[in-house]
Protein backbone atom coordinates (compact mmCIF):
# COMPACT_ATOMS: atom_id res chain seq x y z
CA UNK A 1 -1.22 99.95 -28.58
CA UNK A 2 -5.03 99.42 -28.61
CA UNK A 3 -4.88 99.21 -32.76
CA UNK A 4 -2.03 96.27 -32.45
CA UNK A 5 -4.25 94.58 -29.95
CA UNK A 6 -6.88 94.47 -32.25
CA UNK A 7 -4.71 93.45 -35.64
CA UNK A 8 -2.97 90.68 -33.68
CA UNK A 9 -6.66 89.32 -32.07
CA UNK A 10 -8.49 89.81 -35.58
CA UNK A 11 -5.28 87.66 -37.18
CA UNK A 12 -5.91 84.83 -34.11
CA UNK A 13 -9.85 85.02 -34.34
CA UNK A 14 -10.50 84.96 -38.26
CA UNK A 15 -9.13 81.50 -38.49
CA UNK A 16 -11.55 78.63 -38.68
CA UNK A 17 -12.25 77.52 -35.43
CA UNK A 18 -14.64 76.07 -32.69
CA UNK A 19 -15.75 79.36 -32.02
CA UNK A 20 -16.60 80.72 -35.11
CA UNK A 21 -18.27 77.42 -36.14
CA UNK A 22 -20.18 77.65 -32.76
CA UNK A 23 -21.48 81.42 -33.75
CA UNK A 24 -22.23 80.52 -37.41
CA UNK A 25 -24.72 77.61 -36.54
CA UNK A 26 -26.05 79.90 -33.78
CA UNK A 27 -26.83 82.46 -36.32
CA UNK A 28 -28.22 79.76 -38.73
CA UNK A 29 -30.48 78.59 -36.20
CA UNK A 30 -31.49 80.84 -34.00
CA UNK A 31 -33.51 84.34 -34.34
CA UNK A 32 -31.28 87.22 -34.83
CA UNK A 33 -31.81 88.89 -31.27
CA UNK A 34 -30.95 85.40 -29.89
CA UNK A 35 -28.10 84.56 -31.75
CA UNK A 36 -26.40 88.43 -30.53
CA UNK A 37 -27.15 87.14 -26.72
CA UNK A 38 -25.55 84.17 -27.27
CA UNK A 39 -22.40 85.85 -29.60
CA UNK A 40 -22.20 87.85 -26.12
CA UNK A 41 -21.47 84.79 -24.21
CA UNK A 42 -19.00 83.19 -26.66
CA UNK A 43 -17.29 86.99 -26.27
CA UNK A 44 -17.47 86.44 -22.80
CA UNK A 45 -15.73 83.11 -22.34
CA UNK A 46 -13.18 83.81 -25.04
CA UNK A 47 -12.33 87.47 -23.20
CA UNK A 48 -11.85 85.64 -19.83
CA UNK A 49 -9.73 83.30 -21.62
CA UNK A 50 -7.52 85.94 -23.49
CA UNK A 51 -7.25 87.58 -20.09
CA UNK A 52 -5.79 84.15 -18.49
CA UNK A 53 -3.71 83.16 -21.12
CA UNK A 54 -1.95 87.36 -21.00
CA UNK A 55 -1.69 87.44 -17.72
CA UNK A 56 0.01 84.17 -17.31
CA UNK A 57 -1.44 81.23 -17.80
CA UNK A 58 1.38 80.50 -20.87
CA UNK A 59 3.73 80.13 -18.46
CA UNK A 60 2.47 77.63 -16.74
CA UNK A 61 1.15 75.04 -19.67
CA UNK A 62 4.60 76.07 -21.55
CA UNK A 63 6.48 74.68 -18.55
CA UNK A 64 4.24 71.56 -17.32
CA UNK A 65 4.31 68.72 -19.84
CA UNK A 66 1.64 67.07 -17.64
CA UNK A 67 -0.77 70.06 -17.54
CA UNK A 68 -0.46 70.59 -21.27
CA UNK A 69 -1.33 66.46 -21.91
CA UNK A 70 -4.07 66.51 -19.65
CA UNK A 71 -5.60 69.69 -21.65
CA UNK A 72 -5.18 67.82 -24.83
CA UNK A 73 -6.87 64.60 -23.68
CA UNK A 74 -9.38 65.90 -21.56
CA UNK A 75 -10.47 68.34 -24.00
CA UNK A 76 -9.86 66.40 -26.90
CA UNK A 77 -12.77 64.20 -25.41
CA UNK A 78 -15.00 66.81 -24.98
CA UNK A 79 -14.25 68.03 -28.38
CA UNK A 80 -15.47 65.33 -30.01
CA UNK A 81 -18.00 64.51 -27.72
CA UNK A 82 -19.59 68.08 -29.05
CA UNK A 83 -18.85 67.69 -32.36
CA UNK A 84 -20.94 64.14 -32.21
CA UNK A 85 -23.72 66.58 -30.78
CA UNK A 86 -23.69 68.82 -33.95
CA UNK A 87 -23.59 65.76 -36.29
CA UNK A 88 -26.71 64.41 -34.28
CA UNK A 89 -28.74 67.05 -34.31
CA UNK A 90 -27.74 68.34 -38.10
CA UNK A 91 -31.31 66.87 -40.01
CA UNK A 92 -33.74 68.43 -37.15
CA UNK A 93 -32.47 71.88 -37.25
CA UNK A 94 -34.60 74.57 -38.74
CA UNK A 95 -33.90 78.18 -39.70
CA UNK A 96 -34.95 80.43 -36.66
CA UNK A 97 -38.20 78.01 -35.32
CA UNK A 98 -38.90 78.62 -31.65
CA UNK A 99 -38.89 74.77 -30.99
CA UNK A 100 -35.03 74.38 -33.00
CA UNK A 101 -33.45 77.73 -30.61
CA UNK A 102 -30.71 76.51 -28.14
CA UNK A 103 -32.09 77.76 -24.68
CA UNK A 104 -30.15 80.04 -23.61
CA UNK A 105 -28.90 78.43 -20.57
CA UNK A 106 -27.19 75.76 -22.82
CA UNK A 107 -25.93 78.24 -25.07
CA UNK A 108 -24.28 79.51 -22.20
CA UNK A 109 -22.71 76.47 -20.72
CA UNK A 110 -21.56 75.70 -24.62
CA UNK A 111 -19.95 78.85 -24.89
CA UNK A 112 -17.85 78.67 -21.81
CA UNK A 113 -17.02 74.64 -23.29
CA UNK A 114 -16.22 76.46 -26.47
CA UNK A 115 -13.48 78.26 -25.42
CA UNK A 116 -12.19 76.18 -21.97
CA UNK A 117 -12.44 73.01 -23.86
CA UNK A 118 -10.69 73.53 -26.75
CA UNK A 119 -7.08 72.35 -25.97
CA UNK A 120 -5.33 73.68 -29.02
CA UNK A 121 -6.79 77.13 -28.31
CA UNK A 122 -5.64 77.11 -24.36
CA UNK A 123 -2.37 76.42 -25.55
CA UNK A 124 -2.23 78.60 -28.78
CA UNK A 125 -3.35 81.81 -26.97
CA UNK A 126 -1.49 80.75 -23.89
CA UNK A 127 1.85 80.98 -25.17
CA UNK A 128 1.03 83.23 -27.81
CA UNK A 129 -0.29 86.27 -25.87
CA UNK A 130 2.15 85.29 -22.90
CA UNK A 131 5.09 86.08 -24.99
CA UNK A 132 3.51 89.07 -26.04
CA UNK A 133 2.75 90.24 -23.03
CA UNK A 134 6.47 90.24 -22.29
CA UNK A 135 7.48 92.22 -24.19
CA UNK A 136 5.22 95.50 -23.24
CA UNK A 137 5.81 97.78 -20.36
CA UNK A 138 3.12 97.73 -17.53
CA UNK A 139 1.30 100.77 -18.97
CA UNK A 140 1.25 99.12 -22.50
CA UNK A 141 -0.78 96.02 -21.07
CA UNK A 142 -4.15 97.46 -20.25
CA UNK A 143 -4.64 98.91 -23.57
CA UNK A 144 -3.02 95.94 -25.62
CA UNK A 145 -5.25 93.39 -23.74
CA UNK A 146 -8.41 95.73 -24.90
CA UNK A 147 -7.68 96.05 -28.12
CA UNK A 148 -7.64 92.36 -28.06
CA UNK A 149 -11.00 91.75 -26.33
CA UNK A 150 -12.36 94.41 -28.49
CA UNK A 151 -11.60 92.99 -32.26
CA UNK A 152 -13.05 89.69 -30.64
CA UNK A 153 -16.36 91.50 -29.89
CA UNK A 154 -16.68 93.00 -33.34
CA UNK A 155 -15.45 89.96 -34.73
CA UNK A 156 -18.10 87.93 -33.36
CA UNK A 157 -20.92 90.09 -33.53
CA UNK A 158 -20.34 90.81 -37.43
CA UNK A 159 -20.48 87.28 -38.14
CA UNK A 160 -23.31 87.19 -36.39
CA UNK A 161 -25.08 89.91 -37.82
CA UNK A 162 -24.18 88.70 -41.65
CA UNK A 163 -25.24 85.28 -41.42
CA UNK A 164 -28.31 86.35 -39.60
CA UNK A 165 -29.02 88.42 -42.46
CA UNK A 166 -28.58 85.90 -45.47
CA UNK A 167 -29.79 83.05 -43.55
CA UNK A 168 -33.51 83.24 -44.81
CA UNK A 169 -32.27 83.61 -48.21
CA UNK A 170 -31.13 80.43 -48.04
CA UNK A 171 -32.86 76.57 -48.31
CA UNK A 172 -32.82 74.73 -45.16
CA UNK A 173 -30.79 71.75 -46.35
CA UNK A 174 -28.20 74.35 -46.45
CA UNK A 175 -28.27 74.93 -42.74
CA UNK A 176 -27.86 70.92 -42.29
CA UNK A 177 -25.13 70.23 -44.70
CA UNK A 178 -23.30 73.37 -42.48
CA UNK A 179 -23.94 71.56 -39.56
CA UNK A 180 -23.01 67.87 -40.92
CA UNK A 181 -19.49 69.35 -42.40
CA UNK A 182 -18.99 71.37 -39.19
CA UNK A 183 -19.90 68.10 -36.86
CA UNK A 184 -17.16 66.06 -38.98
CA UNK A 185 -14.40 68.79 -38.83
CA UNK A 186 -15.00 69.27 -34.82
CA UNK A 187 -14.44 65.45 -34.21
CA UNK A 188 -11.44 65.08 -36.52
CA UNK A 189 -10.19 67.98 -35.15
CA UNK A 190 -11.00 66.17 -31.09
CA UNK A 191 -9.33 62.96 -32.49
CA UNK A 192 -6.13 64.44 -33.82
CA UNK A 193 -6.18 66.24 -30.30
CA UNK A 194 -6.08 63.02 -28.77
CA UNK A 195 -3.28 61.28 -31.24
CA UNK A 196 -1.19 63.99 -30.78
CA UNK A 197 -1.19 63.75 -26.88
CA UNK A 198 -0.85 59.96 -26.78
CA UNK A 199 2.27 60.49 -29.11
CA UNK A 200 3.81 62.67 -26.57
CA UNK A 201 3.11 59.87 -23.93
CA UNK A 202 4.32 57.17 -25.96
C-alpha cells in the first residue's frame, strides 16, 4: 500500500507545476544547503495539503460550486500576482550570491502560497486523493497517505539536489531566461484560472 502511494504521488508530482517551478529557481538561485531548507518547506505545505485533500477536503469543494469559484478567483489572483514577481525579478538574479538568496522567511511564506494558492492543485488533489481514499479500508489509509508524502519528499529533494549540481555549469543568462519563461507560464496559467471561473459564473 505504501509502494501505490508513492507511484500514484510520483505520477501527480512529476507534472509541470507551481511547485516544481518554485524548487527549480530555488535551486538555481540559491546555495545548495539553502535551496534543501527551503525544498523542506515546499514538502511541508504540499504534505499538509495532501493530508487535507485525503482526509476530506474533496468532498467539500466537489459539492460547493461557490467554494470551488472562490478558490479559482482568489487564487487565480495570487497566481499571477507571483508569477509577475518571477518575471520582475528574472534580470537581477544571480547563481548562488548571498545578496540574490530568498530569506528564508519568504521562502517560507512562498511555499505555503505555493501549494494553498494554487486553485487547480486544491481541486486536482482534492477530488483526486478523496476518491481514493474511498476506496481503502481504515488500516490501508495510514500507509497509502505515507507513501504519498514520501515520493513527494524524494521528489523534491532530487530535483533539488540535480539542479544544484549542474547549476554552476551553466551561464547566468540561463538562470534568467528560466525565470522569464517560468514568470510567463505562471501568469497564463493565473489568467486561464480566472477565465475559467468567470465562465462558470457567466
Amino acid at each position: 500500500m505504501i509502494l501505490k502511494g508513492m507511484l500514484i504521488s510520483f505520477a501527480l508530482v512529476s507534472s509541470i507545476g507551481m511547485q516544481n517551478l518554485f524548487i527549480f529557481n530555488s535551486a538555481m538561485s540559491n546555495r545548495l544547503r539553502r535551496a534543501f531548507l527551503i525544498a523542506v518547506f515546499v514538502w511541508l505545505a504540499d504534505a499538509t495539503l495532501t493530508a487535507i485533500a485525503f482526509l476530506g477536503m474533496g468532498a467539500l469543494v466537489s459539492h460547493y460550486l461557490w467554494l470551488r469559484l472562490g478558490i479559482m478567483l482568489i487564487g487565480g489572483l495570487i497566481v499571477v500576482w507571483m508569477g509577475f514577481g518571477i518575471l520582475r525579478s528574472a534580470s537581477q538574479i544571480e547563481l548562488g550570491k548571498n545578496d540574490s538568496q530568498m530569506p528564508l522567511k519568504e521562502a517560507f511564506a512562498s511555499a505555503w502560497i505555493v501549494a494553498f494558492a494554487n486553485p487547480q492543485a486544491i481541486i486536482d488533489t482534492s477530488v483526486t486523493l478523496g476518491a481514493l481514499r474511498g476506496t481503502l479500508t481504515n488500516a490501508q489509509a495510514l500507509p497509502f497517505l505515507f507513501g504519498i508524502v514520501s515520493a513527494t519528499a524524494i521528489w523534491f529533494l532530487v530535483i533539488t539536489l540535480i539542479v544544484g549540481a549542474l547549476k554552476n555549469r551553466l551561464p547566468r543568462r540561463v538562470l534568467m531566461w528560466v525565470n522569464i519563461i517560468s514568470g510567463i507560464v505562471v501568469m497564463s496559467y493565473g489568467v486561464i484560472l480566472i477565465f475559467n471561473a468567470l465562465k462558470l459564473i457567466f
